[in-house]
Each structure stands twice: as structure tokens, then as C-alpha cells.
PDBML (XML) file of the C-alpha atoms, coordinates in Angstrom:
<?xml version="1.0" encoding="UTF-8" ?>
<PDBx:datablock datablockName="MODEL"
   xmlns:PDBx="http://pdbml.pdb.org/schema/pdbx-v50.xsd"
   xmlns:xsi="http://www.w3.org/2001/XMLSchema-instance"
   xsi:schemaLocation="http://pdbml.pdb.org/schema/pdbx-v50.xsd pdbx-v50.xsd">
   <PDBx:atom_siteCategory>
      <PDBx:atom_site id="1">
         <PDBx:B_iso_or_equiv>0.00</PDBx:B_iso_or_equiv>
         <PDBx:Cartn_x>24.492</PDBx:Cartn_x>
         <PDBx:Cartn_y>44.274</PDBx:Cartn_y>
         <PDBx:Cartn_z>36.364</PDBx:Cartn_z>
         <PDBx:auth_asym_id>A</PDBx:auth_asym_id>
         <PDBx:auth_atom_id>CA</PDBx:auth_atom_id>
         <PDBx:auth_comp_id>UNK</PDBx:auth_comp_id>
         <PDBx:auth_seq_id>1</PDBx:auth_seq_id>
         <PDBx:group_PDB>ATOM</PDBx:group_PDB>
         <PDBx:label_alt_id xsi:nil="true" />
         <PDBx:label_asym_id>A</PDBx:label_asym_id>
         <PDBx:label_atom_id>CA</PDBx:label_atom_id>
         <PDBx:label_comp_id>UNK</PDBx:label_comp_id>
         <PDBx:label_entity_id>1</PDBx:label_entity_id>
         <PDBx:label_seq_id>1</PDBx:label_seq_id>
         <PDBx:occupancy>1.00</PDBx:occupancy>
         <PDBx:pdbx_PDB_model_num>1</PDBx:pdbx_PDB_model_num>
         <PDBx:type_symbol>C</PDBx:type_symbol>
      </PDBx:atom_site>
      <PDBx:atom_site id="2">
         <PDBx:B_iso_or_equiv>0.00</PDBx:B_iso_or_equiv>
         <PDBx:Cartn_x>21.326</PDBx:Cartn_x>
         <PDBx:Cartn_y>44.146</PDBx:Cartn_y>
         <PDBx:Cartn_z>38.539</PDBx:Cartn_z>
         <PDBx:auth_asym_id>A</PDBx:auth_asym_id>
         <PDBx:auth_atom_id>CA</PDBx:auth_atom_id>
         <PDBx:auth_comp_id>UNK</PDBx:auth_comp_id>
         <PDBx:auth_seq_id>2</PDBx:auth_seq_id>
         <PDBx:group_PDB>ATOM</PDBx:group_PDB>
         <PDBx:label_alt_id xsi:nil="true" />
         <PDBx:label_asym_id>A</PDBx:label_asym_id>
         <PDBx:label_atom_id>CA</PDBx:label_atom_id>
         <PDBx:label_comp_id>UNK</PDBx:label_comp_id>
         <PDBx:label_entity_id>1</PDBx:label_entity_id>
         <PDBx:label_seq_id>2</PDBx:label_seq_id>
         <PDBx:occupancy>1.00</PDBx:occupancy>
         <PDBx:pdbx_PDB_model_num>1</PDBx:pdbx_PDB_model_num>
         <PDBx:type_symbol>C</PDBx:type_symbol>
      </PDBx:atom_site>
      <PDBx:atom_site id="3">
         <PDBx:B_iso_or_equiv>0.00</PDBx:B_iso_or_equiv>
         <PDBx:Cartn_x>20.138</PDBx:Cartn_x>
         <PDBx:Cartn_y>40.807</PDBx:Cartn_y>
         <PDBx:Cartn_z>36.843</PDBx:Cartn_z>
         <PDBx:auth_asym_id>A</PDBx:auth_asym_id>
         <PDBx:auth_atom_id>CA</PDBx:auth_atom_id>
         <PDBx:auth_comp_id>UNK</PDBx:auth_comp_id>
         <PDBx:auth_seq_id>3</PDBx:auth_seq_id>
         <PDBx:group_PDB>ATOM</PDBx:group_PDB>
         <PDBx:label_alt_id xsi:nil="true" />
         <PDBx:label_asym_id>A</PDBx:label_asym_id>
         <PDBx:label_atom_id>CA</PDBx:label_atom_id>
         <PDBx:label_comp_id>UNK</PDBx:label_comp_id>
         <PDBx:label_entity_id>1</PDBx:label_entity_id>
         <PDBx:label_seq_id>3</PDBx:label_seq_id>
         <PDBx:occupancy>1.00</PDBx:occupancy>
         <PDBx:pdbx_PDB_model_num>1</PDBx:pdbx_PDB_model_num>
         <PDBx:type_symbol>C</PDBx:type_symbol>
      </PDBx:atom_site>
      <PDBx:atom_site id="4">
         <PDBx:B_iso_or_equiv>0.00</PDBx:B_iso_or_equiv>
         <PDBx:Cartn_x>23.675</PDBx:Cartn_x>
         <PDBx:Cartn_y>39.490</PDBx:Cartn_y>
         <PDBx:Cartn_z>37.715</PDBx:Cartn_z>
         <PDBx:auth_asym_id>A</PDBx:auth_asym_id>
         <PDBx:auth_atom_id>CA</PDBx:auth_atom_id>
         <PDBx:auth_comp_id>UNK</PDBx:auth_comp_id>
         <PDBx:auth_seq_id>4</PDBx:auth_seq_id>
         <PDBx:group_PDB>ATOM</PDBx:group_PDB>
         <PDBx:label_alt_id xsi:nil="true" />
         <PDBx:label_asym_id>A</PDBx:label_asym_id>
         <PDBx:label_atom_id>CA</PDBx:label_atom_id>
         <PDBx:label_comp_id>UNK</PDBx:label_comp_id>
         <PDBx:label_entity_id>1</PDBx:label_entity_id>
         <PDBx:label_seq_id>4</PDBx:label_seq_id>
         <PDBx:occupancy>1.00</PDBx:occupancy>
         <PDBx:pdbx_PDB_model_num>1</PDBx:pdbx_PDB_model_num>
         <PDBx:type_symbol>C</PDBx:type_symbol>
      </PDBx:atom_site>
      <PDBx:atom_site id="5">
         <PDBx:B_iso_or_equiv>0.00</PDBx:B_iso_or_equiv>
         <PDBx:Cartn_x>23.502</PDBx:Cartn_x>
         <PDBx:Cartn_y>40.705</PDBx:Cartn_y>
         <PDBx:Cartn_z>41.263</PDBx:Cartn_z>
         <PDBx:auth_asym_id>A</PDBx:auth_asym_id>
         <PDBx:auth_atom_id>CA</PDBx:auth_atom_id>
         <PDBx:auth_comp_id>UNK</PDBx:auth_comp_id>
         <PDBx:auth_seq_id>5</PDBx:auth_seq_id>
         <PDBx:group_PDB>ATOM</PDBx:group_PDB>
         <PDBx:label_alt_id xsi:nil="true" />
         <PDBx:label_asym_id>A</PDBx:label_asym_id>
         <PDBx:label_atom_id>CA</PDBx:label_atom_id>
         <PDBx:label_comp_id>UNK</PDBx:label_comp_id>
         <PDBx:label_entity_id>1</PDBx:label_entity_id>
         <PDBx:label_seq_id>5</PDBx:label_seq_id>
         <PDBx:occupancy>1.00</PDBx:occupancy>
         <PDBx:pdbx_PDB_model_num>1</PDBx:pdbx_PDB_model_num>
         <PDBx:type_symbol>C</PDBx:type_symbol>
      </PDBx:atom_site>
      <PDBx:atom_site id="6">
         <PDBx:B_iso_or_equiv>0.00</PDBx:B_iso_or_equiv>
         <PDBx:Cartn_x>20.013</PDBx:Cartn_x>
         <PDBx:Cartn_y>38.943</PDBx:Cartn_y>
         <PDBx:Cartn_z>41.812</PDBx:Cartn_z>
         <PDBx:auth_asym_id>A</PDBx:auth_asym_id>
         <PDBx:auth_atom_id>CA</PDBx:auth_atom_id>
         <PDBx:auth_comp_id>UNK</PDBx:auth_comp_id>
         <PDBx:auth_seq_id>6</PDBx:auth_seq_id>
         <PDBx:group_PDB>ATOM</PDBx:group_PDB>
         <PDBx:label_alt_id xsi:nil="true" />
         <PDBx:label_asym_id>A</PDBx:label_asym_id>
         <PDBx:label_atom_id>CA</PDBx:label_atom_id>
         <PDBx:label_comp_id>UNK</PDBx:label_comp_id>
         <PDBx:label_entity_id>1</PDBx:label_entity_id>
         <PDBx:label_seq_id>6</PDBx:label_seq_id>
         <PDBx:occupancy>1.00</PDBx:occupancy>
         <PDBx:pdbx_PDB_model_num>1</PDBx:pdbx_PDB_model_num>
         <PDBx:type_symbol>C</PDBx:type_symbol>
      </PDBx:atom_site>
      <PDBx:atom_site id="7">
         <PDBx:B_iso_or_equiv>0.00</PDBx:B_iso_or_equiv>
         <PDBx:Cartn_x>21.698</PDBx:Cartn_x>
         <PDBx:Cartn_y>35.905</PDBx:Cartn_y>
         <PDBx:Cartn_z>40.461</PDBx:Cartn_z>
         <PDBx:auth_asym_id>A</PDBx:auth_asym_id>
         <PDBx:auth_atom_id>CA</PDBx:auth_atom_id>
         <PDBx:auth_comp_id>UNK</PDBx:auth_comp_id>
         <PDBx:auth_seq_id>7</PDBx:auth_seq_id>
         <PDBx:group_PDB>ATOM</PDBx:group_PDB>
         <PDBx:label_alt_id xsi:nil="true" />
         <PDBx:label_asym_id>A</PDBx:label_asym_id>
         <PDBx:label_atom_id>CA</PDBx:label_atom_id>
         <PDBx:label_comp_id>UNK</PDBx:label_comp_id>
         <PDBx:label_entity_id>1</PDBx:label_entity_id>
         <PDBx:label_seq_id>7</PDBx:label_seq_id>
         <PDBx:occupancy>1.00</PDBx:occupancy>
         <PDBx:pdbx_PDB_model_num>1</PDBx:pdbx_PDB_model_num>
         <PDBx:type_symbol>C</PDBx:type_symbol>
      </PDBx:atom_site>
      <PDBx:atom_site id="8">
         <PDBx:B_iso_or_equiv>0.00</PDBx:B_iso_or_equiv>
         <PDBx:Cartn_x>25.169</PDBx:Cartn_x>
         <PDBx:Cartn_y>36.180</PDBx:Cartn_y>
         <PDBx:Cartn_z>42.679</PDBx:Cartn_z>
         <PDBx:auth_asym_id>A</PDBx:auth_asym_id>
         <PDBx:auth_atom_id>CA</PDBx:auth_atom_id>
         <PDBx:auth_comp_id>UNK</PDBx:auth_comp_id>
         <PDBx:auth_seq_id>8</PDBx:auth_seq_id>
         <PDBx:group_PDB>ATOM</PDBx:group_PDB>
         <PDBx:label_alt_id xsi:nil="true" />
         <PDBx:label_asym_id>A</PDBx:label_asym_id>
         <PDBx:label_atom_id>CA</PDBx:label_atom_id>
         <PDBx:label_comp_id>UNK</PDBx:label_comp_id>
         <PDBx:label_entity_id>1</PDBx:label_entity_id>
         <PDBx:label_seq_id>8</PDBx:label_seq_id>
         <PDBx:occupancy>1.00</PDBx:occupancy>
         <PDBx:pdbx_PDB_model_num>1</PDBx:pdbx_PDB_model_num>
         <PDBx:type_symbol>C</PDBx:type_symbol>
      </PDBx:atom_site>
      <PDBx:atom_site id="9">
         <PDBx:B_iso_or_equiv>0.00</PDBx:B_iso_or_equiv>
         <PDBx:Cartn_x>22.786</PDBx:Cartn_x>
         <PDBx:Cartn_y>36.582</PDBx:Cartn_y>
         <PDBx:Cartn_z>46.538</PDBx:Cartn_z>
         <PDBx:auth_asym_id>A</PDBx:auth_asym_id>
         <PDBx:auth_atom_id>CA</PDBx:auth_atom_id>
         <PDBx:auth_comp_id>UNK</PDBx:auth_comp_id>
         <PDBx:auth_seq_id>9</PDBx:auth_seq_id>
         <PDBx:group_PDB>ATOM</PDBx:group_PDB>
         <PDBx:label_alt_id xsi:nil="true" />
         <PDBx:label_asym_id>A</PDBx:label_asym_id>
         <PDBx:label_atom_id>CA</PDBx:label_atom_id>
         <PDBx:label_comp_id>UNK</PDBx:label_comp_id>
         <PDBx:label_entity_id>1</PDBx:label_entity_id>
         <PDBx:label_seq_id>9</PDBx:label_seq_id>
         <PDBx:occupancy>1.00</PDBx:occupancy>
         <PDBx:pdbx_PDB_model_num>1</PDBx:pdbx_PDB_model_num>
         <PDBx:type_symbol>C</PDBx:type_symbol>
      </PDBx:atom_site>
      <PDBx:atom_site id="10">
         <PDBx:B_iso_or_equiv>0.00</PDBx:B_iso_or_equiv>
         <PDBx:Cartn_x>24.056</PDBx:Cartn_x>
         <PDBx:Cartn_y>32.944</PDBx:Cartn_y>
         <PDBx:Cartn_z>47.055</PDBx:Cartn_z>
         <PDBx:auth_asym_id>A</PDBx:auth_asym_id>
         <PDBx:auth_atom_id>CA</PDBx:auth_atom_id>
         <PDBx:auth_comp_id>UNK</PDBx:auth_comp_id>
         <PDBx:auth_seq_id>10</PDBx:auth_seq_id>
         <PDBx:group_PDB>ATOM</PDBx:group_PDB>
         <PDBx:label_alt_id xsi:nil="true" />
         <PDBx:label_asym_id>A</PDBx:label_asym_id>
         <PDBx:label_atom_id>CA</PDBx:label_atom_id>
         <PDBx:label_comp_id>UNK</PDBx:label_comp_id>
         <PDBx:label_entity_id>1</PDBx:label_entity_id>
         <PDBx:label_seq_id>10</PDBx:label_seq_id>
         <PDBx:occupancy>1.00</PDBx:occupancy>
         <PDBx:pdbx_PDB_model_num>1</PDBx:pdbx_PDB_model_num>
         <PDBx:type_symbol>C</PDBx:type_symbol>
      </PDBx:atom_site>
      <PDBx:atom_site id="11">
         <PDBx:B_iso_or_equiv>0.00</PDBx:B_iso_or_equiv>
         <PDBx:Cartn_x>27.041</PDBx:Cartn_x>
         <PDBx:Cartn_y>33.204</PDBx:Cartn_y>
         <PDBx:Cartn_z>44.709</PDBx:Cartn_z>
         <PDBx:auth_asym_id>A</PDBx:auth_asym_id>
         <PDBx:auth_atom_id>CA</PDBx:auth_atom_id>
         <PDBx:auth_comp_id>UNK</PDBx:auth_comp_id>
         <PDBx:auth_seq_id>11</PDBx:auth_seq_id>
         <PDBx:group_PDB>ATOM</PDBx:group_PDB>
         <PDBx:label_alt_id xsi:nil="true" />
         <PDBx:label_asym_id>A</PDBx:label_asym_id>
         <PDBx:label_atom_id>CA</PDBx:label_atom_id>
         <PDBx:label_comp_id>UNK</PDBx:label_comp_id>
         <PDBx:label_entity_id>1</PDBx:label_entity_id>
         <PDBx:label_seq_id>11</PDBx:label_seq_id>
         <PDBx:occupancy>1.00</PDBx:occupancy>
         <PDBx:pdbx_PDB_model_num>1</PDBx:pdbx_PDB_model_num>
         <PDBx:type_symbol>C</PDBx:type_symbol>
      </PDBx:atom_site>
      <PDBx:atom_site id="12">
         <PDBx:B_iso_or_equiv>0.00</PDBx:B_iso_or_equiv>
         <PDBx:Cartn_x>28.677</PDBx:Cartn_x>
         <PDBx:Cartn_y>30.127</PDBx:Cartn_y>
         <PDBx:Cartn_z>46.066</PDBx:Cartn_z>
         <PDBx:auth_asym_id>A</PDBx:auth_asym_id>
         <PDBx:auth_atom_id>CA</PDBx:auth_atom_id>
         <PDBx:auth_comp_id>UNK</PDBx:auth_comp_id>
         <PDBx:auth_seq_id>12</PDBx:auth_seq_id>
         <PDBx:group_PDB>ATOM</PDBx:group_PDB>
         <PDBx:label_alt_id xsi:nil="true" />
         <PDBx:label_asym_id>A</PDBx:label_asym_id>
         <PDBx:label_atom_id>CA</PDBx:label_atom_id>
         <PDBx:label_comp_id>UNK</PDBx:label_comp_id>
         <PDBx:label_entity_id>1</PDBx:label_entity_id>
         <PDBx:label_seq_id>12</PDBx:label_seq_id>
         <PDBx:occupancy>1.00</PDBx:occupancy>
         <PDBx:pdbx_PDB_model_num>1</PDBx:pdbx_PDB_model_num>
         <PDBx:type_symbol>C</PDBx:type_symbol>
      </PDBx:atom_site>
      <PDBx:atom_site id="13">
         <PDBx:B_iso_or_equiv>0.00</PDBx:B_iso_or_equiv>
         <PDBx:Cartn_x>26.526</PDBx:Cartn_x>
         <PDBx:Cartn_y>27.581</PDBx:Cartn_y>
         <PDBx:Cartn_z>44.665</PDBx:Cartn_z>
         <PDBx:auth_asym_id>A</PDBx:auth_asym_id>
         <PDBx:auth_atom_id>CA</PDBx:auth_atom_id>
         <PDBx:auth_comp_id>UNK</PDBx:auth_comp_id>
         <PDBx:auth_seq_id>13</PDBx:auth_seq_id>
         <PDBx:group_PDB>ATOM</PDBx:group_PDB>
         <PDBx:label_alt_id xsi:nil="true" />
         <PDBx:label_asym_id>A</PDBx:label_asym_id>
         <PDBx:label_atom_id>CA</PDBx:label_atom_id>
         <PDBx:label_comp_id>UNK</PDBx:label_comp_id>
         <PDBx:label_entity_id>1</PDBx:label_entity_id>
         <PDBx:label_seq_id>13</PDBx:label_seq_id>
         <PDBx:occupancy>1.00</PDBx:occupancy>
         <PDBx:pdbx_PDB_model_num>1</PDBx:pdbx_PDB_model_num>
         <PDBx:type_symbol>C</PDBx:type_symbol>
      </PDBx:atom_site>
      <PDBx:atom_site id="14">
         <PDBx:B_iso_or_equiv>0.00</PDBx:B_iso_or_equiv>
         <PDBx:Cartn_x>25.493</PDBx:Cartn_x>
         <PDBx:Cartn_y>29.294</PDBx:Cartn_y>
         <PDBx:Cartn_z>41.560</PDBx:Cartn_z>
         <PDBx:auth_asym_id>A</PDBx:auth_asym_id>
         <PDBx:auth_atom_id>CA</PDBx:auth_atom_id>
         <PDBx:auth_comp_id>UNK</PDBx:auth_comp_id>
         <PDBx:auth_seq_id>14</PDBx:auth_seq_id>
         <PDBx:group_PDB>ATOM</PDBx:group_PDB>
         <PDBx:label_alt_id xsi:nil="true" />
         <PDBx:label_asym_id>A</PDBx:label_asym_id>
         <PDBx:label_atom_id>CA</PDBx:label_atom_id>
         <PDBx:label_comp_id>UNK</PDBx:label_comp_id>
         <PDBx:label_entity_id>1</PDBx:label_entity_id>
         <PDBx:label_seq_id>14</PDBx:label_seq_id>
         <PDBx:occupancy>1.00</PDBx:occupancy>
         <PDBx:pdbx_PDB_model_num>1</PDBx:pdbx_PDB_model_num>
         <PDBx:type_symbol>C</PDBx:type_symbol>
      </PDBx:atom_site>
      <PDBx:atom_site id="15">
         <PDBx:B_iso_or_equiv>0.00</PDBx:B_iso_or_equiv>
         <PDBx:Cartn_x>29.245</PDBx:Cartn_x>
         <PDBx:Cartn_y>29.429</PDBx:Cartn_y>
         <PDBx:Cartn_z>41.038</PDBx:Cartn_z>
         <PDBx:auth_asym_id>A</PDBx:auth_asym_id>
         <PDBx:auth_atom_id>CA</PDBx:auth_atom_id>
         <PDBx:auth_comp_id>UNK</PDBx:auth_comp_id>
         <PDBx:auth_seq_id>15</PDBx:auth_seq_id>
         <PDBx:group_PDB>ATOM</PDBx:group_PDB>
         <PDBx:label_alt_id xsi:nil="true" />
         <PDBx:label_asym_id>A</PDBx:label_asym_id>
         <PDBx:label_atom_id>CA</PDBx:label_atom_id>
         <PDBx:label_comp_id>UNK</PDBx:label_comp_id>
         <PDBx:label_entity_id>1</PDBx:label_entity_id>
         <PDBx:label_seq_id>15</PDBx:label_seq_id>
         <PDBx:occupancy>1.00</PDBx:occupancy>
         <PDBx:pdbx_PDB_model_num>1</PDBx:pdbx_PDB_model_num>
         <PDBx:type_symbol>C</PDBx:type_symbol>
      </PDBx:atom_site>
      <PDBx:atom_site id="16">
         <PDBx:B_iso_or_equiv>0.00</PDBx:B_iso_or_equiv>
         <PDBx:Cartn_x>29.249</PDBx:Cartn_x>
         <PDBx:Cartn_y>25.771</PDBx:Cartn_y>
         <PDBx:Cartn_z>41.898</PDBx:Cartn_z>
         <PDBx:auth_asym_id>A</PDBx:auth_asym_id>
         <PDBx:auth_atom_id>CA</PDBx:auth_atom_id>
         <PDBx:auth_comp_id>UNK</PDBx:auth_comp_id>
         <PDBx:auth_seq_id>16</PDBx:auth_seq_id>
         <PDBx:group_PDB>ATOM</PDBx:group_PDB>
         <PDBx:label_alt_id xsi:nil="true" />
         <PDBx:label_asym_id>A</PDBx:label_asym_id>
         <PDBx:label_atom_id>CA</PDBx:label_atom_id>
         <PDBx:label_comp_id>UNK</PDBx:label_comp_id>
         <PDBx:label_entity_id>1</PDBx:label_entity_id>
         <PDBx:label_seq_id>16</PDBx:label_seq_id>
         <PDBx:occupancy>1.00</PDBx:occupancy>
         <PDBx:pdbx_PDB_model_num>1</PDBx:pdbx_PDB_model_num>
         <PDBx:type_symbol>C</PDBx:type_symbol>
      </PDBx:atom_site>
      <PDBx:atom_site id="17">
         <PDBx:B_iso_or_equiv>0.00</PDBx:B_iso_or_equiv>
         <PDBx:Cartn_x>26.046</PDBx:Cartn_x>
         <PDBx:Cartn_y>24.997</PDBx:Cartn_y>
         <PDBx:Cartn_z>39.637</PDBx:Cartn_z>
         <PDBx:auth_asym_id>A</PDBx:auth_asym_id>
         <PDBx:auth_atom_id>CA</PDBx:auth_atom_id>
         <PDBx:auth_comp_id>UNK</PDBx:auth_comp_id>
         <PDBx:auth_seq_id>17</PDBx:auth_seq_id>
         <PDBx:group_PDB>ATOM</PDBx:group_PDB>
         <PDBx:label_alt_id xsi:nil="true" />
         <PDBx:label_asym_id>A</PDBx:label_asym_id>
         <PDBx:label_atom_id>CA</PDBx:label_atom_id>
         <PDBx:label_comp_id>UNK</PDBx:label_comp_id>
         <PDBx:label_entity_id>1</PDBx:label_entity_id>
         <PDBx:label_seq_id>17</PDBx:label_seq_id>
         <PDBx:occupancy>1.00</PDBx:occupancy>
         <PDBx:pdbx_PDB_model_num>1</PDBx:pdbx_PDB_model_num>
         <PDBx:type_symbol>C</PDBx:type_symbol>
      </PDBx:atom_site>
      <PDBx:atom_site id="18">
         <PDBx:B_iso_or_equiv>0.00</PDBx:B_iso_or_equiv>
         <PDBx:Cartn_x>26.971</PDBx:Cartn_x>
         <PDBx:Cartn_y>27.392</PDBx:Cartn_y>
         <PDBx:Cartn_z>36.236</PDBx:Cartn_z>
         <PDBx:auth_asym_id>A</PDBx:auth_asym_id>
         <PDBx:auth_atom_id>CA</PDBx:auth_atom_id>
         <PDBx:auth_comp_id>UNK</PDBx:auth_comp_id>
         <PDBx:auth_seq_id>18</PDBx:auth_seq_id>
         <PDBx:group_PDB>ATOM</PDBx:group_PDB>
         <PDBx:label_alt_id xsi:nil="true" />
         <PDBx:label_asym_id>A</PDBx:label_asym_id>
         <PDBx:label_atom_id>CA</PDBx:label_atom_id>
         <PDBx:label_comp_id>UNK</PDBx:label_comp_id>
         <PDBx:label_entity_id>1</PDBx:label_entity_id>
         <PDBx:label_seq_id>18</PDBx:label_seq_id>
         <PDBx:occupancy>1.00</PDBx:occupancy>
         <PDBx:pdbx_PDB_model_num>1</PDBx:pdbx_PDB_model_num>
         <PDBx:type_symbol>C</PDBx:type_symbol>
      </PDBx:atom_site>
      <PDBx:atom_site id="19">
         <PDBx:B_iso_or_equiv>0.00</PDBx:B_iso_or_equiv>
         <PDBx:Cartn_x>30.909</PDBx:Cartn_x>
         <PDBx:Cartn_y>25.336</PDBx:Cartn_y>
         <PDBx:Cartn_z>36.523</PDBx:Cartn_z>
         <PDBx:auth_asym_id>A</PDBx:auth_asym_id>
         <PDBx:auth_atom_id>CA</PDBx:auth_atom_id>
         <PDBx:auth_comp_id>UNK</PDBx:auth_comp_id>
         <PDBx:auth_seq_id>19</PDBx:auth_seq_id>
         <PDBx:group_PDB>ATOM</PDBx:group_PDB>
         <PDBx:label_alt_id xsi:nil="true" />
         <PDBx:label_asym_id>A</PDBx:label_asym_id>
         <PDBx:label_atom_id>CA</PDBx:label_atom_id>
         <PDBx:label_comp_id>UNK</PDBx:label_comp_id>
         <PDBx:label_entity_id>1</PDBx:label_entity_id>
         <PDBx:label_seq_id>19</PDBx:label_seq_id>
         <PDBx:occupancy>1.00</PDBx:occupancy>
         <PDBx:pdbx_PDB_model_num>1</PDBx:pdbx_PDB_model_num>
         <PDBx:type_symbol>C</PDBx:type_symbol>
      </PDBx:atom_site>
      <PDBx:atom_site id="20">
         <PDBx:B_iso_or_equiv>0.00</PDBx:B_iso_or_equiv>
         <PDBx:Cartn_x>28.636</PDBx:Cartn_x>
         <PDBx:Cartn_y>22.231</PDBx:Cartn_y>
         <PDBx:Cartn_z>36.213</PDBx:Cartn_z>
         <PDBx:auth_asym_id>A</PDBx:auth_asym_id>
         <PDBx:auth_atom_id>CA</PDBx:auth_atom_id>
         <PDBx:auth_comp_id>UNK</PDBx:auth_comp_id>
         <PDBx:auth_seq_id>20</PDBx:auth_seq_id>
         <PDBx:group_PDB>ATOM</PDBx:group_PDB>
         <PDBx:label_alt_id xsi:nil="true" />
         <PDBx:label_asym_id>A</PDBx:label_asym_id>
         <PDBx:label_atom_id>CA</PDBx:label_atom_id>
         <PDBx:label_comp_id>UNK</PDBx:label_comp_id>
         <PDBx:label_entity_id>1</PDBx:label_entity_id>
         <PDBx:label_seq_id>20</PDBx:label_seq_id>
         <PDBx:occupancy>1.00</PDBx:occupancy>
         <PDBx:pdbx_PDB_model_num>1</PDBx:pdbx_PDB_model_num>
         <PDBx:type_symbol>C</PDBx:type_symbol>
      </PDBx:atom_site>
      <PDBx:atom_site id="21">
         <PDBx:B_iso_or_equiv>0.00</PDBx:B_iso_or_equiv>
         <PDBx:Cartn_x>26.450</PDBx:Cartn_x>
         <PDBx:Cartn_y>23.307</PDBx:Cartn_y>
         <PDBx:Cartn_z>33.422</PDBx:Cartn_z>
         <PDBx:auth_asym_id>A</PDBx:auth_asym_id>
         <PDBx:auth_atom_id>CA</PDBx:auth_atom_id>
         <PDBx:auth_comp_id>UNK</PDBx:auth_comp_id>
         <PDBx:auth_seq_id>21</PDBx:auth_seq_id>
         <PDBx:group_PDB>ATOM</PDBx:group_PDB>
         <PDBx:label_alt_id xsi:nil="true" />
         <PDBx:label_asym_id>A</PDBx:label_asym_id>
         <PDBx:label_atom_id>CA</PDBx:label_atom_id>
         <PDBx:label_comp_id>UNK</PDBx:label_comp_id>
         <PDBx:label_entity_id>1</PDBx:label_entity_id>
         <PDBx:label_seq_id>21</PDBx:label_seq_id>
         <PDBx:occupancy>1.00</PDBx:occupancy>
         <PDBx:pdbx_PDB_model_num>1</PDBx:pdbx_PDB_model_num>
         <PDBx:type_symbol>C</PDBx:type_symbol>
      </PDBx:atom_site>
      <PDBx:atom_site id="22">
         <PDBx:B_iso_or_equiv>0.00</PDBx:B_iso_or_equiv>
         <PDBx:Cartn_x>29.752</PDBx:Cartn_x>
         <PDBx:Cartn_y>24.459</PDBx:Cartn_y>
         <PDBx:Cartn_z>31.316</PDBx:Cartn_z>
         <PDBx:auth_asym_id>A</PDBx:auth_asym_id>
         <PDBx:auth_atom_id>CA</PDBx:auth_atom_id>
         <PDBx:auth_comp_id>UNK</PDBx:auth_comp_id>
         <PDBx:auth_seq_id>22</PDBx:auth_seq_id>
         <PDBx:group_PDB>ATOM</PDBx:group_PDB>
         <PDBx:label_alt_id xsi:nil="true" />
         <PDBx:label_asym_id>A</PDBx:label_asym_id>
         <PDBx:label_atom_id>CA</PDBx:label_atom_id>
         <PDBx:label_comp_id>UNK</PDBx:label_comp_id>
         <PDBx:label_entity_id>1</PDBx:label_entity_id>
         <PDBx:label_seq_id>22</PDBx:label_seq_id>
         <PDBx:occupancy>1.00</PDBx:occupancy>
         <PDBx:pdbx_PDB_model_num>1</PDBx:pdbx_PDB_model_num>
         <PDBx:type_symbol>C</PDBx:type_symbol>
      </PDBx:atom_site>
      <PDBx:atom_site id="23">
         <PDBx:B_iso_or_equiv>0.00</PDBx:B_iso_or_equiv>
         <PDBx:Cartn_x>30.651</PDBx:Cartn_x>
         <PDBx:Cartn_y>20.946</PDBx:Cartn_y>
         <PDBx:Cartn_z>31.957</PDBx:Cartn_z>
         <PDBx:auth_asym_id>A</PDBx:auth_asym_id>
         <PDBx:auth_atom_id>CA</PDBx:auth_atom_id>
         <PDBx:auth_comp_id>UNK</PDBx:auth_comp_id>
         <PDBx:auth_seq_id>23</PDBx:auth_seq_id>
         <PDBx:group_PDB>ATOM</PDBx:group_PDB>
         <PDBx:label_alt_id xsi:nil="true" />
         <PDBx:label_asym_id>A</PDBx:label_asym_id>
         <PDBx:label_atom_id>CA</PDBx:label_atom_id>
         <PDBx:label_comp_id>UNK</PDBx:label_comp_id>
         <PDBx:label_entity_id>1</PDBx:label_entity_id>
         <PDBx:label_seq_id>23</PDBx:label_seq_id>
         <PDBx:occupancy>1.00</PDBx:occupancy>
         <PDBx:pdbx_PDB_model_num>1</PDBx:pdbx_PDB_model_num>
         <PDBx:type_symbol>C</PDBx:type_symbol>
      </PDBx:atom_site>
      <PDBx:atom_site id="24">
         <PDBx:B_iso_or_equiv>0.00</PDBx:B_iso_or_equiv>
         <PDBx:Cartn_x>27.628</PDBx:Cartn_x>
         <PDBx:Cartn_y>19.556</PDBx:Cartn_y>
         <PDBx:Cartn_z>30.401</PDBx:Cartn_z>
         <PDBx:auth_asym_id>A</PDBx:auth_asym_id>
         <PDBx:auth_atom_id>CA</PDBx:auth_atom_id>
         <PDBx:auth_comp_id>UNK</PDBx:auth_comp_id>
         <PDBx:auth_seq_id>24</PDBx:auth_seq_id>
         <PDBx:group_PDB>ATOM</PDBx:group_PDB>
         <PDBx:label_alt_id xsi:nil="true" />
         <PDBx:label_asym_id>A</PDBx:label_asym_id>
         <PDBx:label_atom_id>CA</PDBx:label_atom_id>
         <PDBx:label_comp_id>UNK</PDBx:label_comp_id>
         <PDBx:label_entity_id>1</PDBx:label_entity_id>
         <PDBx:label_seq_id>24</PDBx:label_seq_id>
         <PDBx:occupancy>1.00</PDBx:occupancy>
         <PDBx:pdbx_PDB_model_num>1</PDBx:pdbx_PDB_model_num>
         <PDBx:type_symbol>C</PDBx:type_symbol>
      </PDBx:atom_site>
   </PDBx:atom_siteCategory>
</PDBx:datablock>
């Protein structure tokens, strides 16, 4: 949970950049 909060500080474009790499 803290590893995912570290990830999610700028949660907008993570969300944008992990729907991309699903795509790939």
C-alpha cells in the first residue's frame, strides 16, 4: 500500500501511462 501510494503522488498520468503499457 505504501509502494502504491508513492506511485499514485501524480496519479493522473501514471493512470494515463500504466492504460498505455496494458495496451502494449
Amino acid at each position: 500500500y505504501l509502494l502504491l501510494l508513492t506511485v499514485g503522488i501524480s496519479a493522473t498520468p501514471l493512470r494515463s501511462n500504466l492504460a498505455e503499457l496494458q495496451t502494449w
